[in-house]
PDB file of N, CA and C in Angstrom:
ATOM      1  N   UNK A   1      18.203  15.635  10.783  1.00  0.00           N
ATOM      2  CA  UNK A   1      18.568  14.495  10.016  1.00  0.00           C
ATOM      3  C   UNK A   1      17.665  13.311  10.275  1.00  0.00           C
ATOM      4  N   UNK A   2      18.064  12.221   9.745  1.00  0.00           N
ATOM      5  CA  UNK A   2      17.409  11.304   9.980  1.00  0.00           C
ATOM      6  C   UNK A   2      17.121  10.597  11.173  1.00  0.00           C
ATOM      7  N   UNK A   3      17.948  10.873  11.895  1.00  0.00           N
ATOM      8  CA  UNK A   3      18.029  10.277  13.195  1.00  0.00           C
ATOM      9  C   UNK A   3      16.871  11.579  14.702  1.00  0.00           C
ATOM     10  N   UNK A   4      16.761  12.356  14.147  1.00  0.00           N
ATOM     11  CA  UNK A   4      15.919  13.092  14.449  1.00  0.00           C
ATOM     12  C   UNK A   4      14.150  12.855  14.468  1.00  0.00           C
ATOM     13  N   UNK A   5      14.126  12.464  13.090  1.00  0.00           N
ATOM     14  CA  UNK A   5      13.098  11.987  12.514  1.00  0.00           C
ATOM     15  C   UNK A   5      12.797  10.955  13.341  1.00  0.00           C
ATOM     16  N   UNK A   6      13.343  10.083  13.467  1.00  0.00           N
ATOM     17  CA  UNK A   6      13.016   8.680  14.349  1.00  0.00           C
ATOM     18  C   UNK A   6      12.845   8.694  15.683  1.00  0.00           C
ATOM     19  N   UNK A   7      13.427   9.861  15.889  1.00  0.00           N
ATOM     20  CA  UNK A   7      13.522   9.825  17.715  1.00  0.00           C
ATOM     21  C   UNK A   7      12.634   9.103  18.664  1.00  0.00           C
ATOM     22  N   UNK A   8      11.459   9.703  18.204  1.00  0.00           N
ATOM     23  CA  UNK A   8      10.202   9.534  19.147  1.00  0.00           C
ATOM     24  C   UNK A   8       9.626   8.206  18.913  1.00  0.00           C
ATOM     25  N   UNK A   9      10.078   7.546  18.240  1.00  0.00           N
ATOM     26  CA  UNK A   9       9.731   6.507  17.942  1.00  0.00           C
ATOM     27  C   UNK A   9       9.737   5.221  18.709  1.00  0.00           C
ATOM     28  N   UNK A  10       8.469   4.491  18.612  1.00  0.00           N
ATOM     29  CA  UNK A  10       7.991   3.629  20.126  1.00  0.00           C
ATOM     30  C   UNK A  10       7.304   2.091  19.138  1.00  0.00           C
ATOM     31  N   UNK A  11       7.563   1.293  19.547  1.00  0.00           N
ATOM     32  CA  UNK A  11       6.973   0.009  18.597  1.00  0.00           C
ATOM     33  C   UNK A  11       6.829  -0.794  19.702  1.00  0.00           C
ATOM     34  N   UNK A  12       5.147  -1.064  19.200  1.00  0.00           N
ATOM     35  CA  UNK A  12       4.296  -2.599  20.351  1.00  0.00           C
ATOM     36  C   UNK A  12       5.154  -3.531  20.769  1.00  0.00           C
ATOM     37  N   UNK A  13       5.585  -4.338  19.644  1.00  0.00           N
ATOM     38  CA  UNK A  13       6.240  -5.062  19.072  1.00  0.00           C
ATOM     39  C   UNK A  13       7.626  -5.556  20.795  1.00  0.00           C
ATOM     40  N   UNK A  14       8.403  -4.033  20.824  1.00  0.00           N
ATOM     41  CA  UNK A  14       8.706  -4.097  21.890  1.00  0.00           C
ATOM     42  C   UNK A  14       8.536  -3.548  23.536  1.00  0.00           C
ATOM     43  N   UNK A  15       7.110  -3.716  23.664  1.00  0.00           N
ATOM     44  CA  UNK A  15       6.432  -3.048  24.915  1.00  0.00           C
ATOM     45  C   UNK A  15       6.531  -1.702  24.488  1.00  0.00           C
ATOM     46  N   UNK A  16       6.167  -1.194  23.557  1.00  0.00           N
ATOM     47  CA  UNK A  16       6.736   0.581  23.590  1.00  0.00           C
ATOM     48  C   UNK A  16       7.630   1.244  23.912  1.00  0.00           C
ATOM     49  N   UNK A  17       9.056   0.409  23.804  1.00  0.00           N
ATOM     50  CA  UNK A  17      10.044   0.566  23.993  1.00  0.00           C
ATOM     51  C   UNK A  17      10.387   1.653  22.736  1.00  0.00           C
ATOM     52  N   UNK A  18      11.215   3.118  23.475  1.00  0.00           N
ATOM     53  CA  UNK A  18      11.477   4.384  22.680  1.00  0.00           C
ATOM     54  C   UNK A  18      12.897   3.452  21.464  1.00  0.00           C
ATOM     55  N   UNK A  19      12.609   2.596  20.829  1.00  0.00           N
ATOM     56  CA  UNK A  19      13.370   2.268  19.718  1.00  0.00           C
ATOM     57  C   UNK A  19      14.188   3.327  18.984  1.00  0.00           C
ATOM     58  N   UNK A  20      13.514   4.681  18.506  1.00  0.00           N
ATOM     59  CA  UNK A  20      13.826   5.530  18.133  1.00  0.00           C
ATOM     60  C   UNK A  20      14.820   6.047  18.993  1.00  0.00           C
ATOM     61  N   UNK A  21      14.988   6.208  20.168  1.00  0.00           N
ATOM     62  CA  UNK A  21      16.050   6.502  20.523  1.00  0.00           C
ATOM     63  C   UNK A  21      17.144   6.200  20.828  1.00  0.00           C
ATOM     64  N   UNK A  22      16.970   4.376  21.258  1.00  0.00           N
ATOM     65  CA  UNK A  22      17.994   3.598  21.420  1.00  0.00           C
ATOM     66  C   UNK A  22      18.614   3.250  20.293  1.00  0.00           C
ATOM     67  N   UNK A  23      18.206   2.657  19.171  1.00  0.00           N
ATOM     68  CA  UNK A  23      18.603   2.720  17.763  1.00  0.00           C
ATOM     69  C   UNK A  23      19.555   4.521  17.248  1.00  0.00           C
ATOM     70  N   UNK A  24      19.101   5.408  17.194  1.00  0.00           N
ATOM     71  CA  UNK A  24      19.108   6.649  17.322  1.00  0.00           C
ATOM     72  C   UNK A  24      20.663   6.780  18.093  1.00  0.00           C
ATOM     73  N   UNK A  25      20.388   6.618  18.912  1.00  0.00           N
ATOM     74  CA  UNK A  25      22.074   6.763  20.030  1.00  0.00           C
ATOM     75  C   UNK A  25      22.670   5.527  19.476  1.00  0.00           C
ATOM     76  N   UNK A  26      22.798   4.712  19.386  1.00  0.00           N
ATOM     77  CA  UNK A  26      23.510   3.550  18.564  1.00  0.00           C
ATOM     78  C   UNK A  26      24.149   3.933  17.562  1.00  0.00           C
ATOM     79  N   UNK A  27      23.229   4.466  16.619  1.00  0.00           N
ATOM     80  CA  UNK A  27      23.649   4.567  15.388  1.00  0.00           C
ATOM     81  C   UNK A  27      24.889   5.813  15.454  1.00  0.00           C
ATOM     82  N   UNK A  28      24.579   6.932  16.395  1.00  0.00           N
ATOM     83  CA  UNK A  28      25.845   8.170  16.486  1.00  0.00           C
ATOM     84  C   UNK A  28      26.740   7.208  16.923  1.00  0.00           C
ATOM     85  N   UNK A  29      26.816   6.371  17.578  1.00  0.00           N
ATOM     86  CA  UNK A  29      28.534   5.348  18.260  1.00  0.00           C
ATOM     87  C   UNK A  29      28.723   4.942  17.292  1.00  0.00           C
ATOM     88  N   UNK A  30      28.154   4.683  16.235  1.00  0.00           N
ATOM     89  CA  UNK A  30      28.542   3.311  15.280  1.00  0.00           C
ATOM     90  C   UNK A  30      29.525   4.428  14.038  1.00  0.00           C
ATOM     91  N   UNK A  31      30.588   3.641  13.783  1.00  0.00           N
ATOM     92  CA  UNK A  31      31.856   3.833  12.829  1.00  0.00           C
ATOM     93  C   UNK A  31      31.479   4.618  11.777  1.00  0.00           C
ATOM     94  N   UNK A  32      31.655   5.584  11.087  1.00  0.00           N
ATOM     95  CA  UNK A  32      31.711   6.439   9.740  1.00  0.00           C
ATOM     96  C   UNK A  32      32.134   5.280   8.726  1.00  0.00           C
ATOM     97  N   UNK A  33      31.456   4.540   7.800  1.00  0.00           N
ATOM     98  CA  UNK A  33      32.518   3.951   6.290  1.00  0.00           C
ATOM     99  C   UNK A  33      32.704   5.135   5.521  1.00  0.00           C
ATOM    100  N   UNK A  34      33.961   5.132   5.390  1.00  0.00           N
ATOM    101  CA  UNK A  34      34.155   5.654   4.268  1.00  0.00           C
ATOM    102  C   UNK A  34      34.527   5.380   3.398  1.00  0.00           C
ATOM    103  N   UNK A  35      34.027   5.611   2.058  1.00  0.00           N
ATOM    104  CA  UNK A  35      34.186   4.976   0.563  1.00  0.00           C
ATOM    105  C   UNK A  35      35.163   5.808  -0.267  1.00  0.00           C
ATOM    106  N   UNK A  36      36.339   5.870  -0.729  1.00  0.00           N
ATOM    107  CA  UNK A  36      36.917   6.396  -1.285  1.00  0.00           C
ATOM    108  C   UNK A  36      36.427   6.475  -3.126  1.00  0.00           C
ATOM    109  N   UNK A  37      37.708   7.171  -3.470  1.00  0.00           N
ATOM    110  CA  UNK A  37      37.007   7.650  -4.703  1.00  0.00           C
ATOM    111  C   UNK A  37      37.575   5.977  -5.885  1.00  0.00           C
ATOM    112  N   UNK A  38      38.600   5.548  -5.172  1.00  0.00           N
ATOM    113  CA  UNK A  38      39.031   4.666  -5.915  1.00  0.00           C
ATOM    114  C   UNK A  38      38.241   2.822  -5.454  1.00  0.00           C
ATOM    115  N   UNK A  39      37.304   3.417  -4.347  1.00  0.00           N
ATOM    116  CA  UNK A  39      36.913   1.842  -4.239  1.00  0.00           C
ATOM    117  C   UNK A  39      36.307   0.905  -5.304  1.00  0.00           C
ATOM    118  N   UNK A  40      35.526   1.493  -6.252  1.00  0.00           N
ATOM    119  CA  UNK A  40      34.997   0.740  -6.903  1.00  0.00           C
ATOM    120  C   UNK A  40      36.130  -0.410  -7.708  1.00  0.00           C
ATOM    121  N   UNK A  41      36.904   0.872  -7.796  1.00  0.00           N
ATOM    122  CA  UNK A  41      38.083   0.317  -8.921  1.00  0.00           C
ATOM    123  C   UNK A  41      38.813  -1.208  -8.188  1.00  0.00           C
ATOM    124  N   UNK A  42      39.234  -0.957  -7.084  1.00  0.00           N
ATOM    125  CA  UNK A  42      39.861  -2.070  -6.253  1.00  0.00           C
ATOM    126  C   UNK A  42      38.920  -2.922  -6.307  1.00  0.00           C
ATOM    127  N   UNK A  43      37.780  -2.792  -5.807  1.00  0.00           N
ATOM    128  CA  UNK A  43      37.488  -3.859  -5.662  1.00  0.00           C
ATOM    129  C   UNK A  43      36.874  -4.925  -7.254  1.00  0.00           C
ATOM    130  N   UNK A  44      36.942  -4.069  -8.202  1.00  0.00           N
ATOM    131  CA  UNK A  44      36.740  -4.442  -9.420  1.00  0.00           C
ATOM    132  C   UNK A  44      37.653  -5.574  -9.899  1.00  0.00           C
ATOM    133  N   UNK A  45      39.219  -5.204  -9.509  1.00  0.00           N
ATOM    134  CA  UNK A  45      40.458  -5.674  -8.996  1.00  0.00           C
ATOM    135  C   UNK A  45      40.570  -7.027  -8.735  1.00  0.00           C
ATOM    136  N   UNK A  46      40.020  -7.006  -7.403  1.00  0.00           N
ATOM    137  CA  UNK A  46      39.929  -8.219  -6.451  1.00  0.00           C
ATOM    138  C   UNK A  46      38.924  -9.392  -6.813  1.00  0.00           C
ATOM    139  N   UNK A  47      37.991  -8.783  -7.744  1.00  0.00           N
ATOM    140  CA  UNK A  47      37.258  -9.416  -8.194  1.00  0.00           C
ATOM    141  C   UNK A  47      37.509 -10.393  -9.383  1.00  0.00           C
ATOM    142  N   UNK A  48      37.984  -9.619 -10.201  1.00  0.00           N
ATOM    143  CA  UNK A  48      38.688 -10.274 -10.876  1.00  0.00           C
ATOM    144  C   UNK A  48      39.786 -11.182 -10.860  1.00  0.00           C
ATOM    145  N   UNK A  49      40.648 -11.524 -10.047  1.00  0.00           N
ATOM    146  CA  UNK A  49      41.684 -11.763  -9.462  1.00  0.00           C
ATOM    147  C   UNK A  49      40.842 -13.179  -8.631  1.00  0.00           C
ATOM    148  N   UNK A  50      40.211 -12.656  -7.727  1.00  0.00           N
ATOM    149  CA  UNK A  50      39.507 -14.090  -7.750  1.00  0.00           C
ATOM    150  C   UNK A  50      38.456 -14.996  -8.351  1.00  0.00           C
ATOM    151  N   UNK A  51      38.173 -14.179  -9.353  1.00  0.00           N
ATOM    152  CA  UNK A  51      37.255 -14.909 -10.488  1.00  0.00           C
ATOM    153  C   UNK A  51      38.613 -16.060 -11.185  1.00  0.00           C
ATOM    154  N   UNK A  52      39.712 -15.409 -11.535  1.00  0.00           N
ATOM    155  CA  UNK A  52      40.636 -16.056 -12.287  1.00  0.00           C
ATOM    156  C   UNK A  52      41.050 -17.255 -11.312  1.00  0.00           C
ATOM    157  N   UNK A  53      40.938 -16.846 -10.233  1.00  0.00           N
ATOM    158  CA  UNK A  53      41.746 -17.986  -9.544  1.00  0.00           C
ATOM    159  C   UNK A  53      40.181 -19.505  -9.736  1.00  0.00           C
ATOM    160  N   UNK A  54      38.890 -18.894  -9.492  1.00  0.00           N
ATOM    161  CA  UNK A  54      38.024 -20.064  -9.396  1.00  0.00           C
ATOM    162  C   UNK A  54      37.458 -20.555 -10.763  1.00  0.00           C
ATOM    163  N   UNK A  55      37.459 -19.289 -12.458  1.00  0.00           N
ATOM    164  CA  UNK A  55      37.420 -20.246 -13.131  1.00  0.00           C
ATOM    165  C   UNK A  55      38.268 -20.588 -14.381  1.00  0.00           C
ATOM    166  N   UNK A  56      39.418 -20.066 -13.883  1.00  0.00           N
ATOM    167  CA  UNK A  56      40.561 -19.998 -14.657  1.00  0.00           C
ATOM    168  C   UNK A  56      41.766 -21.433 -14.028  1.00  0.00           C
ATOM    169  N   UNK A  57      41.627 -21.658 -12.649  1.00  0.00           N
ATOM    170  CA  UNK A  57      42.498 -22.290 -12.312  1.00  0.00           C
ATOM    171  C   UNK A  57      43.983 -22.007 -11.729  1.00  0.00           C
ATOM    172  N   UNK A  58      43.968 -20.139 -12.214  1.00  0.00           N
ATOM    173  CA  UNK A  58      45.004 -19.579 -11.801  1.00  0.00           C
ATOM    174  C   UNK A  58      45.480 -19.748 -10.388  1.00  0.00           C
ATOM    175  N   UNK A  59      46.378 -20.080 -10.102  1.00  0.00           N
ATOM    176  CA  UNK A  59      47.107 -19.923  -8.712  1.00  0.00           C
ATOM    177  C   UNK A  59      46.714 -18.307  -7.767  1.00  0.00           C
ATOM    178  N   UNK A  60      46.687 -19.009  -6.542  1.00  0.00           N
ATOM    179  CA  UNK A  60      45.977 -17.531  -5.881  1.00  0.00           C
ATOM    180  C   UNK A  60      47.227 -16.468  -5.934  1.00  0.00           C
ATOM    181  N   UNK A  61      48.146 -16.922  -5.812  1.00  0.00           N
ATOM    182  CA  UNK A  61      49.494 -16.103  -5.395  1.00  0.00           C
ATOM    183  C   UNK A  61      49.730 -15.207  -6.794  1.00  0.00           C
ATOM    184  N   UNK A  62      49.180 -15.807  -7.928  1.00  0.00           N
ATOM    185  CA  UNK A  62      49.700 -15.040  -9.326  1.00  0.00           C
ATOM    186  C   UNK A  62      48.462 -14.382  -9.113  1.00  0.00           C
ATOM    187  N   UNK A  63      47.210 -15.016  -9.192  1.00  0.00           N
ATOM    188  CA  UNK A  63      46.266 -14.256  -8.910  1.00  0.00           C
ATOM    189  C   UNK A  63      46.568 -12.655  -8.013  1.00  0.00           C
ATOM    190  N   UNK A  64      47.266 -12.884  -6.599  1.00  0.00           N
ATOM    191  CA  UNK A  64      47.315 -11.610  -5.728  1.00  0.00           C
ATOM    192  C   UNK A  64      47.947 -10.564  -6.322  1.00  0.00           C
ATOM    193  N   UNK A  65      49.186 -11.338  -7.111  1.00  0.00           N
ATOM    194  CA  UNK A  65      50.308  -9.735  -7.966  1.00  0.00           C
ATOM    195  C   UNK A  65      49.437  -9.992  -9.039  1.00  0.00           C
ATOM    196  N   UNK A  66      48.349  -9.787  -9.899  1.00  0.00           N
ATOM    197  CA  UNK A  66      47.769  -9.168 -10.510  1.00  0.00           C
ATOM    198  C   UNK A  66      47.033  -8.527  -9.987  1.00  0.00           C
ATOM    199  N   UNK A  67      46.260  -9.084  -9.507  1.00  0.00           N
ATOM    200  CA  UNK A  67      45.546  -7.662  -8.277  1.00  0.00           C
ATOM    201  C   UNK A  67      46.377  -6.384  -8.165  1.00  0.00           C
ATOM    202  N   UNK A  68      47.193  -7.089  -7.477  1.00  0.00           N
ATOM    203  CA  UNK A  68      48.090  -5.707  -6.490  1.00  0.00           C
ATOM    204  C   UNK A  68      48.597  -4.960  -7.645  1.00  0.00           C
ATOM    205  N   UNK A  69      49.113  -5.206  -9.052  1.00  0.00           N
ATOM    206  CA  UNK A  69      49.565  -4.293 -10.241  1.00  0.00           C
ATOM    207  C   UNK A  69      48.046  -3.737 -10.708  1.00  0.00           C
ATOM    208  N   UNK A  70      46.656  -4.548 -10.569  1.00  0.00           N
ATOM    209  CA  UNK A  70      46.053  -3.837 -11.093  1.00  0.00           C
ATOM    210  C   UNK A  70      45.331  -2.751 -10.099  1.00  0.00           C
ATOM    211  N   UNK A  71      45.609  -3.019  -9.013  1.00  0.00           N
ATOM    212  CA  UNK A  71      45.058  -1.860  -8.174  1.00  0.00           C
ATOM    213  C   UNK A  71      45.988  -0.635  -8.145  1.00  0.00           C
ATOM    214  N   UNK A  72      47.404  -0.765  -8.091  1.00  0.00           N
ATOM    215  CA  UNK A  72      48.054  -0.064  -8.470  1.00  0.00           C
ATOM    216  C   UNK A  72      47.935   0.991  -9.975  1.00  0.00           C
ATOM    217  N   UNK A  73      47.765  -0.036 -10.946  1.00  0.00           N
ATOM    218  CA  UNK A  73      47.647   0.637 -12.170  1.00  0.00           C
ATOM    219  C   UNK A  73      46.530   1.680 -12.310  1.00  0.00           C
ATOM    220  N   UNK A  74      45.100   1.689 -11.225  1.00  0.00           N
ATOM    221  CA  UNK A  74      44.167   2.338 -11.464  1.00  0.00           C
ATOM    222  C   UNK A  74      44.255   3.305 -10.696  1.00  0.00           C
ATOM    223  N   UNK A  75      44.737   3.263  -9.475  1.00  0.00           N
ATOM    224  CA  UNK A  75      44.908   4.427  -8.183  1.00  0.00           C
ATOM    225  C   UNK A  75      46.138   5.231  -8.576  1.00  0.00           C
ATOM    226  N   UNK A  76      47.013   4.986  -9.497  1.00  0.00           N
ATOM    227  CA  UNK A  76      48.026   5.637 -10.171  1.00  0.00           C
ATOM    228  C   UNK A  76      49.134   5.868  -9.151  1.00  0.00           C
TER     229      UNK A  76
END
């Protein structure tokens, strides 16, 4: 994988410090995101929801239960 690829990897920059590997082992500790199948949709949602609130004037709170019905309405 990619992290393979980099291994050996050494930059002036930091005394020839094996970057590739410290980066490399970092990156295996570091968290999985995972993106579900419905994220786009939510956050399409939320977006909207606070678009209304900054150029609509809508209240955030009416703003949130539209959100929350429209995230609902798309994740079924």
């Amino acid at each position: 994988g990619a992290i393979a690829k980099i291994a050996d990897a050494k930059d002036d920059y930091f005394s020839g410090a094996p970057i590739g590997q410290i980066f490399g082992d970092a990156a295996k500790e570091s968290p999985v995101q995972v993106l579900g199948v419905h994220d786009q949709n939510v956050m399409q949602q939320l977006t909207n929801a606070l678009s209304e609130v900054e150029r609509k004037g809508v209240s955030s709170d009416k703003a949130w239960e539209t959100a929350k019905k429209g995230v609902a309405n798309v994740i079924g």
